[in-house]
Each structure stands twice: as C-alpha cells, then as structure tokens.
C-alpha atoms as a PDB file:
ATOM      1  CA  UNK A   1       0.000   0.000   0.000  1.00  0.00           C
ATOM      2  CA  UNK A   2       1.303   3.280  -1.144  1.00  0.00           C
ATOM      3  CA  UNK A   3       1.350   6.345   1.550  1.00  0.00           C
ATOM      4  CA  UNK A   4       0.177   9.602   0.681  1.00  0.00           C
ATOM      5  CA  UNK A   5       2.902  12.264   2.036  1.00  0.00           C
ATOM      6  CA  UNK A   6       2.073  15.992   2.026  1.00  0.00           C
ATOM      7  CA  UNK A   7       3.904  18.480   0.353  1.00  0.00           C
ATOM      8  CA  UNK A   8       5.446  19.902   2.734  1.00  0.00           C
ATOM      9  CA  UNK A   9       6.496  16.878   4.451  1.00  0.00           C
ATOM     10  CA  UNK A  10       8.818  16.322   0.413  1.00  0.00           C
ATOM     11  CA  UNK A  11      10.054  19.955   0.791  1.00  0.00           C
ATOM     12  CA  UNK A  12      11.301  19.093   4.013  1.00  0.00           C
ATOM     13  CA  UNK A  13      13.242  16.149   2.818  1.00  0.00           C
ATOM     14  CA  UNK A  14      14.446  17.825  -0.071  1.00  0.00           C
ATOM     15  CA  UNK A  15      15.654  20.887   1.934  1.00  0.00           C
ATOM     16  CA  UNK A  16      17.475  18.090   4.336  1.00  0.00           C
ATOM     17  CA  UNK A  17      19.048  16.565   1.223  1.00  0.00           C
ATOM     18  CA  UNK A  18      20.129  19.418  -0.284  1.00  0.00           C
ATOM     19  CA  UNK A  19      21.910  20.629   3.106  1.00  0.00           C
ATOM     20  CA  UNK A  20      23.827  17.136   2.273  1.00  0.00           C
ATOM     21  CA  UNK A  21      24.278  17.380   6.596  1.00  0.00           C
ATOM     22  CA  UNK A  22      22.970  13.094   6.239  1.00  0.00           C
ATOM     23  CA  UNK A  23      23.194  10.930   3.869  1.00  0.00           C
ATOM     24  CA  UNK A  24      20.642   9.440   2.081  1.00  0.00           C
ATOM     25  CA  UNK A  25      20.238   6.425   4.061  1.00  0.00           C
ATOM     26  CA  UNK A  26      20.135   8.327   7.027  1.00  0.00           C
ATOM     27  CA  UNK A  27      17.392  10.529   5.887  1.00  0.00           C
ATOM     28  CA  UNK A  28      15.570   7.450   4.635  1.00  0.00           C
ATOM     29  CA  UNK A  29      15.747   5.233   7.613  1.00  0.00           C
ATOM     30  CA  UNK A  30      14.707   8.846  10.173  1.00  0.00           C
ATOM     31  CA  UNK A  31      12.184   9.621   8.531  1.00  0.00           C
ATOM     32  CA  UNK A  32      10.738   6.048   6.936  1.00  0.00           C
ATOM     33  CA  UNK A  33      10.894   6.767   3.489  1.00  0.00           C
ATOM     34  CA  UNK A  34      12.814   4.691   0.396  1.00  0.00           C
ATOM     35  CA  UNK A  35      15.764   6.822  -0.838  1.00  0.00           C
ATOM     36  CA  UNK A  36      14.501   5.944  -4.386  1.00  0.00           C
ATOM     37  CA  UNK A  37      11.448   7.898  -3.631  1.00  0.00           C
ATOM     38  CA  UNK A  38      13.803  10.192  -2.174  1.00  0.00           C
ATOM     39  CA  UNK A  39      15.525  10.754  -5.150  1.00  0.00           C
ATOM     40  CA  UNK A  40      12.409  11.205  -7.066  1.00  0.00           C
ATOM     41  CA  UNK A  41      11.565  14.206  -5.069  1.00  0.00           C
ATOM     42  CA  UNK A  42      14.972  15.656  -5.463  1.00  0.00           C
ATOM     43  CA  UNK A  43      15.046  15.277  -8.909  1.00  0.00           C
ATOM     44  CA  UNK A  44      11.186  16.371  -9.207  1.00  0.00           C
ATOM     45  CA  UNK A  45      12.671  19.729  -7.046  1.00  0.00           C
ATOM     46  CA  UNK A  46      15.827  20.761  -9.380  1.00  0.00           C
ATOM     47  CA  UNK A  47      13.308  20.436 -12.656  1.00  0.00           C
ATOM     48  CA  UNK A  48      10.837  22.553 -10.729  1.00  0.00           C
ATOM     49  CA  UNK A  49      12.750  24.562  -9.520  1.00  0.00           C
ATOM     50  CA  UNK A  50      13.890  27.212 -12.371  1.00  0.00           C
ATOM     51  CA  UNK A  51      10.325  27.821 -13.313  1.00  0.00           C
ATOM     52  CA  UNK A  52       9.992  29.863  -9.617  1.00  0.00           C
ATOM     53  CA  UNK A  53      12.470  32.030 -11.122  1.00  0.00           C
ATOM     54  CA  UNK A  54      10.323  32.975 -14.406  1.00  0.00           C
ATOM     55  CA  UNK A  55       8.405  36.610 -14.604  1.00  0.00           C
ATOM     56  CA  UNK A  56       4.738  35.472 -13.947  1.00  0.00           C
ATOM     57  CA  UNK A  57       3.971  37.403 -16.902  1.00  0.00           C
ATOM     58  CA  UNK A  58       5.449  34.605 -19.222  1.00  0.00           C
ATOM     59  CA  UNK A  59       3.104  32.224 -17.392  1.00  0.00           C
ATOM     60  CA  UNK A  60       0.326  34.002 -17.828  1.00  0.00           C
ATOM     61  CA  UNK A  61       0.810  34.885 -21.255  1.00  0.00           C
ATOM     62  CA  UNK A  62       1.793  31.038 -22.210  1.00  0.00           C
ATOM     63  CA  UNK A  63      -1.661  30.266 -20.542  1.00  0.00           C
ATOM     64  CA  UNK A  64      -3.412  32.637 -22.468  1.00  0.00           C
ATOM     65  CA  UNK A  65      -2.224  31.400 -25.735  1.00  0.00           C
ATOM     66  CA  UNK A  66      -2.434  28.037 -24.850  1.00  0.00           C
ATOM     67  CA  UNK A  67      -6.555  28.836 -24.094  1.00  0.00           C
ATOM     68  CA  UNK A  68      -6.499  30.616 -26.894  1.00  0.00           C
ATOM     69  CA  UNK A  69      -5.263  27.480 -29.391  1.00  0.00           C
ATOM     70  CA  UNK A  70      -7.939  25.170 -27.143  1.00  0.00           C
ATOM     71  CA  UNK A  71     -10.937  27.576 -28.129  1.00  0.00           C
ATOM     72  CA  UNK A  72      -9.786  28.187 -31.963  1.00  0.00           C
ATOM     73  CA  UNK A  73      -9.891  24.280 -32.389  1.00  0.00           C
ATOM     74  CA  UNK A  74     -12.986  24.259 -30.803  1.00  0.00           C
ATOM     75  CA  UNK A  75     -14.534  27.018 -32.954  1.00  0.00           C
ATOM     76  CA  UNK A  76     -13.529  24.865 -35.982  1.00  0.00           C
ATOM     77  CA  UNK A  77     -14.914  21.887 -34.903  1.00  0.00           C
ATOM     78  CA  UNK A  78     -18.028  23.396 -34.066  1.00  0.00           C
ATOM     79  CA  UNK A  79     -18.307  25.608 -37.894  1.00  0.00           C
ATOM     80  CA  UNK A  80     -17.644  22.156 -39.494  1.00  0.00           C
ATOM     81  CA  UNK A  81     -20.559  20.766 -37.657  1.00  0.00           C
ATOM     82  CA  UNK A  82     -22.452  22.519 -38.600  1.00  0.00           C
ATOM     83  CA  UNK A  83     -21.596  23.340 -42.052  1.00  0.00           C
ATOM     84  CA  UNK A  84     -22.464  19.451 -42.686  1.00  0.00           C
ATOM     85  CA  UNK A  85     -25.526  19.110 -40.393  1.00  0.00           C
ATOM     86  CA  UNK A  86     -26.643  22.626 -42.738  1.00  0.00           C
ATOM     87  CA  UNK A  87     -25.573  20.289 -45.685  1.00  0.00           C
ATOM     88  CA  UNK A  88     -27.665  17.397 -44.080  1.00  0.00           C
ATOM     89  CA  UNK A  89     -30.986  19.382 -43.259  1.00  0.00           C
ATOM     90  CA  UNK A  90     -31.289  22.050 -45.472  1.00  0.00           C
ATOM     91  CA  UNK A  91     -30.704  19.421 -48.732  1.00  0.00           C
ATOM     92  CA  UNK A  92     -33.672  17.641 -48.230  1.00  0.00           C
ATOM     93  CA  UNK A  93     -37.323  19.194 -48.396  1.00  0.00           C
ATOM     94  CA  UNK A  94     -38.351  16.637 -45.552  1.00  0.00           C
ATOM     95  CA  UNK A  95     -36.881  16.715 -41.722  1.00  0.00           C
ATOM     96  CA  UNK A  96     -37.563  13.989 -39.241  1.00  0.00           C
ATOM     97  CA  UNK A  97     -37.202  15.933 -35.766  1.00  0.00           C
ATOM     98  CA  UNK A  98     -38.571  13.921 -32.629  1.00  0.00           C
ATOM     99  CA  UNK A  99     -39.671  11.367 -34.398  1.00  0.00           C
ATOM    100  CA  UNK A 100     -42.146  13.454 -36.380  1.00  0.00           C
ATOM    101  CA  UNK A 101     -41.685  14.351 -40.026  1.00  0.00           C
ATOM    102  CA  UNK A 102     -41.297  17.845 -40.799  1.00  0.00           C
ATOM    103  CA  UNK A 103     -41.490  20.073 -44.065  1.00  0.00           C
ATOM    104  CA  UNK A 104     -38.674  21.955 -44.624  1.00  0.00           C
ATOM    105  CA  UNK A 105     -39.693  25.979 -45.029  1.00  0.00           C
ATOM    106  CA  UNK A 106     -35.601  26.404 -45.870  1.00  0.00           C
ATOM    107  CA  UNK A 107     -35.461  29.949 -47.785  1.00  0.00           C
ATOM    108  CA  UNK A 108     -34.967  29.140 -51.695  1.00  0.00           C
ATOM    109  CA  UNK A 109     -33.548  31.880 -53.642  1.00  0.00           C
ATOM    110  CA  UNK A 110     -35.822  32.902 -56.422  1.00  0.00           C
ATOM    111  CA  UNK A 111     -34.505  35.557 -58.972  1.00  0.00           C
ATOM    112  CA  UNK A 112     -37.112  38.465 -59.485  1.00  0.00           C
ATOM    113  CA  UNK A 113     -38.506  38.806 -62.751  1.00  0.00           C
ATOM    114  CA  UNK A 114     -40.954  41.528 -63.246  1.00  0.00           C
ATOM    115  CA  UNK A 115     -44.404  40.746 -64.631  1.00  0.00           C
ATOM    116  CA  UNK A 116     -45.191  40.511 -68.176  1.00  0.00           C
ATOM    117  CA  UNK A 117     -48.128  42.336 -69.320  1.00  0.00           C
ATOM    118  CA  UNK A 118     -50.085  40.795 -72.167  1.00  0.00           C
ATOM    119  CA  UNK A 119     -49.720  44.112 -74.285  1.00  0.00           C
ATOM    120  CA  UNK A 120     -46.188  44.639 -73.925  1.00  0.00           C
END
C-alpha cells in the first residue's frame, strides 16, 4: 500500500538533502521513506525549480495562448458541424425531428422577374 505524504512533508526532505548534513540512508531510515522515492523528489525539485524564477507574466501569457489554441480548435470543430448538419438538413425538403416528419420551409432563392403584361 502506497502512503500519501504531504507536500510539505517532500520539501522538508528535499531541503534536508540538499543541506547534504545526512546521507541518504540516514534521511531514509529517520524519517521512513525509500531513498529511491527520495531521489524522485529531489530530482522532481531541481526540474521545478527554475520555473519559480520565471516573470509570472510569461506564465500568464503562455496560458493565455495556450486557451487561446484550445478555443480556436474548438470554434472549428463546431463551424464544421455545422456546415455538414446545414448540408444534411437544409438538402432535403423533408426533416424527421422527434420522431415526427417535418417540411422543410428552408429559404430558396428565387430571382425576381418583373411581370409581363399581355400588351407589352
């Protein structure tokens, strides 16, 4: 069974290992942890840590395009939807919606002619 350990209770460890005051195995056997999950946190900690050291703004502006891609992919998904479901419904002078089948009032273009009188 795997135990849950806080995050502070890994900070800790990694502050103590990073001291390099006790070894591993000391650390390991104190405080009842496996030095290979030891060295996980450690190595999780030196990748983590130059990212503290970014401006925020970069953060928030690699967010904001990153939102930005998710929601242009999802406009395009949704226009192709419903280009074809226009392509679906509006081709066809009969719609089944519900169960019940429906005329389809879908505006046809006429052209305008004028009227053609008889003495003309």
């Amino acid at each position: 069974m795997k135990k849950q350990y806080s995050a502070q209770f890994k900070a800790q460890i990694v502050q103590e290992m990073l001291k390099e005051e006790k070894s591993f195995s000391q650390l390991a056997s104190e405080h009842g942890v496996s030095t290979k999950q030891m060295g996980r946190w450690k190595t999780i900690a030196l990748e983590g840590l130059p990212r503290l050291f970014e401006p925020t703004d970069q953060k928030v502006q690699q967010d904001y395009e990153q939102k930005i891609e998710t929601l242009y992919a999802e406009i395009g998904r949704l226009t192709t939807e419903l280009t074809w479901l226009k392509k679906k419904i509006w081709s066809s002078p009969w719609v089944t919606l519900n169960g019940w089948l429906w005329w389809n009032a879908a505006p046809v273009s006429y052209r305008y002619k004028p009227r053609q009188s008889y003495w003309a």
